[in-house]
C-alpha atoms as a PDB file:
ATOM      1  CA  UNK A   1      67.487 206.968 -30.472  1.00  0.00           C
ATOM      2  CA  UNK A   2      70.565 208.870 -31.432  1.00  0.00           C
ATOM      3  CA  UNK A   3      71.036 211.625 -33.104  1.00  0.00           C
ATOM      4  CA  UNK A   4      71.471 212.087 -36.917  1.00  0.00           C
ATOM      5  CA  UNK A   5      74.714 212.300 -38.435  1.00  0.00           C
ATOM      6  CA  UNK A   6      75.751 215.530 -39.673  1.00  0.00           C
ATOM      7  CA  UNK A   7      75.404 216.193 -43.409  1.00  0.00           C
ATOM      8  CA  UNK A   8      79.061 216.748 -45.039  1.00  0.00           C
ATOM      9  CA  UNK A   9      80.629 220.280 -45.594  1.00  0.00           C
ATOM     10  CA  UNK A  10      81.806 219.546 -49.217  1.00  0.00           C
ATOM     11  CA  UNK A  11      80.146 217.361 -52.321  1.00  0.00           C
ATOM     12  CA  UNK A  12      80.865 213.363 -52.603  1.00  0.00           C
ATOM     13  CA  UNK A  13      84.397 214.261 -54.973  1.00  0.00           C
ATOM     14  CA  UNK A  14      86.002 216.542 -52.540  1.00  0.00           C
ATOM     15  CA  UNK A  15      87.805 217.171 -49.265  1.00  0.00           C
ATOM     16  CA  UNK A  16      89.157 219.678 -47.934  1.00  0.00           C
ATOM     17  CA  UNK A  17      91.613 220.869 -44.825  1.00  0.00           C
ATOM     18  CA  UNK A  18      92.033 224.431 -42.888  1.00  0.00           C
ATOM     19  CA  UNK A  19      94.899 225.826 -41.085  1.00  0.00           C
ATOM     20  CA  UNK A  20      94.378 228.678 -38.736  1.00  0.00           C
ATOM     21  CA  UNK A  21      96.356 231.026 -36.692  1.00  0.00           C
ATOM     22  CA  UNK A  22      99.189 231.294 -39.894  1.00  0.00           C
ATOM     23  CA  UNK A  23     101.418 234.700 -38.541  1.00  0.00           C
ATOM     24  CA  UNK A  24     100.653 236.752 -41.537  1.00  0.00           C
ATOM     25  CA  UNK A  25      98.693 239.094 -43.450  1.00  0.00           C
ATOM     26  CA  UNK A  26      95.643 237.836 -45.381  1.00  0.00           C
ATOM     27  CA  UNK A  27      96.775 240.079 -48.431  1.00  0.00           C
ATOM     28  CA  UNK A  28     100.384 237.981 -48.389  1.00  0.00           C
ATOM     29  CA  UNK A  29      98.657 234.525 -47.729  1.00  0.00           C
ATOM     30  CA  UNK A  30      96.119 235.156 -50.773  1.00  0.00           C
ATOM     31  CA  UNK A  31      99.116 235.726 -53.498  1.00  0.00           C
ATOM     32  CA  UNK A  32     100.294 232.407 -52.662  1.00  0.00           C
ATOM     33  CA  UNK A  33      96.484 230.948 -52.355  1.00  0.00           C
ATOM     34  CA  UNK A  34      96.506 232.867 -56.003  1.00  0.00           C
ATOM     35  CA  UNK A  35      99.165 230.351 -56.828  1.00  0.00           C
ATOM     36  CA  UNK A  36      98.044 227.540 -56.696  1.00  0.00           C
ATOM     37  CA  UNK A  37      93.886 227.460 -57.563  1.00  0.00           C
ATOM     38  CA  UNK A  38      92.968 225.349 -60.343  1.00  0.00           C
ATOM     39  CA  UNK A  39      96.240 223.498 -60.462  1.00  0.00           C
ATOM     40  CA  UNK A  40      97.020 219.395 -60.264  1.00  0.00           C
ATOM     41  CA  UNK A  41      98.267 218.911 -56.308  1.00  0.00           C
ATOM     42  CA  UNK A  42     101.218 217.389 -58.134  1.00  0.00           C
ATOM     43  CA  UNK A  43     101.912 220.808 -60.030  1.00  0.00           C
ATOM     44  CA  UNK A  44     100.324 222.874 -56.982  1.00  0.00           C
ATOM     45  CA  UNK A  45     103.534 221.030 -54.482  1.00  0.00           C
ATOM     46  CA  UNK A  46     105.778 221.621 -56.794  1.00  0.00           C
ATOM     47  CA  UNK A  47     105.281 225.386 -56.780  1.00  0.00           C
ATOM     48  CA  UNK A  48     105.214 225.306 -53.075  1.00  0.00           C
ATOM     49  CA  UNK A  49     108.003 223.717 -52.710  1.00  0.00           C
ATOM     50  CA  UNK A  50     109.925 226.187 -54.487  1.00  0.00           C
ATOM     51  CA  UNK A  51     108.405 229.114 -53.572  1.00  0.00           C
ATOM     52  CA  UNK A  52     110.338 231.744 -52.168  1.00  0.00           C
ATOM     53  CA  UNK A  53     107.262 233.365 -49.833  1.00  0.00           C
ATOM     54  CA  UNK A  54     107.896 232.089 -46.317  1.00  0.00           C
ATOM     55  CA  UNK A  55     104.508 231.480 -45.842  1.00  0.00           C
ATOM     56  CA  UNK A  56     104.514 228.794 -48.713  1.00  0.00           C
ATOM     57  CA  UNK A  57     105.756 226.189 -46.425  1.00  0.00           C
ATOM     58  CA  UNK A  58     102.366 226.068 -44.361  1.00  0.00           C
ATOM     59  CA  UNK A  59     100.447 226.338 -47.019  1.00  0.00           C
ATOM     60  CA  UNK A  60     101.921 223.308 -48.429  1.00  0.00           C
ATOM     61  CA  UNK A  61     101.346 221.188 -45.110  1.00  0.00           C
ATOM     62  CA  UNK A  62      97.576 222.449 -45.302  1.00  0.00           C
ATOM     63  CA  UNK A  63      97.612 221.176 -48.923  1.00  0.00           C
ATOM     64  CA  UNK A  64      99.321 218.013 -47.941  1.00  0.00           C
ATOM     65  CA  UNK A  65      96.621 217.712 -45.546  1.00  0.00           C
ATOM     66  CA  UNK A  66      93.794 217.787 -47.527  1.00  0.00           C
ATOM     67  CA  UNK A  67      95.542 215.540 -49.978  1.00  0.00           C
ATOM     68  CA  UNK A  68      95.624 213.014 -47.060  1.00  0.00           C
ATOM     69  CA  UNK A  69      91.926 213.325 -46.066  1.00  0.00           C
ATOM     70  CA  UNK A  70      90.881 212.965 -49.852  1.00  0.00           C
ATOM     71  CA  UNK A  71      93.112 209.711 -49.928  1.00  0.00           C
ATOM     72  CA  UNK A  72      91.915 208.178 -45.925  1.00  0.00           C
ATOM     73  CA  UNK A  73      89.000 209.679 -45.106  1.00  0.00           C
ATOM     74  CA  UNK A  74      86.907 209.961 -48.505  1.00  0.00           C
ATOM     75  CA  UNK A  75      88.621 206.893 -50.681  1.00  0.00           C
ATOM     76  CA  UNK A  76      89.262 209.541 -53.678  1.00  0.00           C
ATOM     77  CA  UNK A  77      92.242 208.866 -55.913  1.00  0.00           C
ATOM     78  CA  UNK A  78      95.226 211.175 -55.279  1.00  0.00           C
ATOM     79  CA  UNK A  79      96.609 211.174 -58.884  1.00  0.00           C
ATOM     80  CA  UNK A  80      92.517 213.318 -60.150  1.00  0.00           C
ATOM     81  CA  UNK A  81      93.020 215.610 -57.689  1.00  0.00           C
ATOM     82  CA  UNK A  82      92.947 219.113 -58.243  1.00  0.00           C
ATOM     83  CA  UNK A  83      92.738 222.361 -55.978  1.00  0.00           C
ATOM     84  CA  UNK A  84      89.228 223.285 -56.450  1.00  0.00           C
ATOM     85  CA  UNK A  85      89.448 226.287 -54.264  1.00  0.00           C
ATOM     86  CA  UNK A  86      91.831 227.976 -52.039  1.00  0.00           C
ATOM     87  CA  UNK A  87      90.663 231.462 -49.733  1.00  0.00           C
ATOM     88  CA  UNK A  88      92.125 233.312 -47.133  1.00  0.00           C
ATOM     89  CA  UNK A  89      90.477 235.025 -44.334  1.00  0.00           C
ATOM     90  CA  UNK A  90      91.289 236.753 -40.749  1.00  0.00           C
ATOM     91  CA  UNK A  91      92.460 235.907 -37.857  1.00  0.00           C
ATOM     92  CA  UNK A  92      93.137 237.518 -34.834  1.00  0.00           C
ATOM     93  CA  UNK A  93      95.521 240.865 -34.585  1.00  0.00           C
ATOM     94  CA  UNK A  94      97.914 241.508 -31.748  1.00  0.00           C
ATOM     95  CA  UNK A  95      97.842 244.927 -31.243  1.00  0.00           C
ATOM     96  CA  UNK A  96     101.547 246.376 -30.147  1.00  0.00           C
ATOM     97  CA  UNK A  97     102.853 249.885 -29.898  1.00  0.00           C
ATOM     98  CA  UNK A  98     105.935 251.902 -30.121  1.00  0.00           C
ATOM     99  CA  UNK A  99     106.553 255.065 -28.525  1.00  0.00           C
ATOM    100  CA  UNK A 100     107.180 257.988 -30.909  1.00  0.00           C
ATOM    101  CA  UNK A 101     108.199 261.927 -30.787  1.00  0.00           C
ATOM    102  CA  UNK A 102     106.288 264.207 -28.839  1.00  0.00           C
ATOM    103  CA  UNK A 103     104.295 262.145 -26.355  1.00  0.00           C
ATOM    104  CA  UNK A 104     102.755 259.630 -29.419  1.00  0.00           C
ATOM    105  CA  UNK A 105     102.241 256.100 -29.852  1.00  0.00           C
ATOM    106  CA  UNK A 106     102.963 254.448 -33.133  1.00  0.00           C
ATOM    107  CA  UNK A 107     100.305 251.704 -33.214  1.00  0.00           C
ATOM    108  CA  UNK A 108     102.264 248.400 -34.828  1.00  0.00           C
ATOM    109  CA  UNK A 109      99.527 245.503 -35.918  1.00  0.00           C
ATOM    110  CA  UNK A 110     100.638 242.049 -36.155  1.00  0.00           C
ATOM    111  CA  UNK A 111      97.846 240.014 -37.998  1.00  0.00           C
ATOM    112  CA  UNK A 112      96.824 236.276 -38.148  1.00  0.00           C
ATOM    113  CA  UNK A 113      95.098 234.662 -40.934  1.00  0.00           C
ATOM    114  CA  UNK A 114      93.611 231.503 -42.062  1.00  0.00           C
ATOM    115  CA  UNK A 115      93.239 229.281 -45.127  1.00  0.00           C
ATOM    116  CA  UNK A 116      90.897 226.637 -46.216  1.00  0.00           C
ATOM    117  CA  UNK A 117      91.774 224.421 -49.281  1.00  0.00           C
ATOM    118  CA  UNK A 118      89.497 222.415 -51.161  1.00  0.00           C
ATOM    119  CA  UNK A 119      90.294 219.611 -53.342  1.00  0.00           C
ATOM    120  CA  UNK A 120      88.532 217.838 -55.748  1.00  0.00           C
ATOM    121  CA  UNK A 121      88.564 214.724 -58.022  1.00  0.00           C
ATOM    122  CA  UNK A 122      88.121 214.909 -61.653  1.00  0.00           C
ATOM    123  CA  UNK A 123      88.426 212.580 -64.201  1.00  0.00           C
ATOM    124  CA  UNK A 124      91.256 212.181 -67.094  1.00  0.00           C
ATOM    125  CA  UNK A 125      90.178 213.457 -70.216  1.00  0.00           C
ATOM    126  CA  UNK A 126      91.380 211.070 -73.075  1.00  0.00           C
END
């Protein structure tokens, strides 16, 4: 008499892991998103790794976490994988100031974003 089990988020062949609260703008955590869509999570690592944005690094451990759920939670093999999809969306903003000339405020925004990354598995073509 319990209640029913929610349905899953994502199909049978994928998982998928989301990091929130990332300090930066949407519009700098998409061009590394842009990055890496479409690619092998071997390939997809790789270009994190290496990448010189500073936000690349938590990207990486979001991808390395979805990796992990594929692998423990959903019993898919990590060597099909691919990054299905990758977006970005917003956060929170602080909102800070900075006095200026002549009695004004210069208004100083300092925004938070998210990212969701989905993984999938697809088989080998021979």
């Amino acid at each position: 008499m319990g209640k029913d089990k929610n349905p899953r988020r994502v199909a049978d062949n994928e998982a998928m892991a989301k990091t929130r609260m990332l300090r930066t703008s949407p519009q700098k955590l998409n061009l590394v998103a842009q990055m890496i869509r479409g690619k092998k999570v071997e390939k997809a690592l790789t270009d994190l790794t290496f990448s010189n944005k500073r936000v690349a690094q938590d990207v990486k451990k979001c991808l390395q976490s979805a990796i992990a759920n594929a692998e423990n939670n959903h019993n898919l093999d990590v060597d099909e994988l691919i990054v299905a999809e990758a977006w970005v969306g917003k956060n929170l903003v602080l909102k800070r100031g900075r006095p200026r000339a002549r009695g004004r405020f210069g208004k100083i925004m300092k925004p938070f974003s998210e990212i969701t990354i989905k993984v999938r598995q697809v088989e080998e073509q021979a």
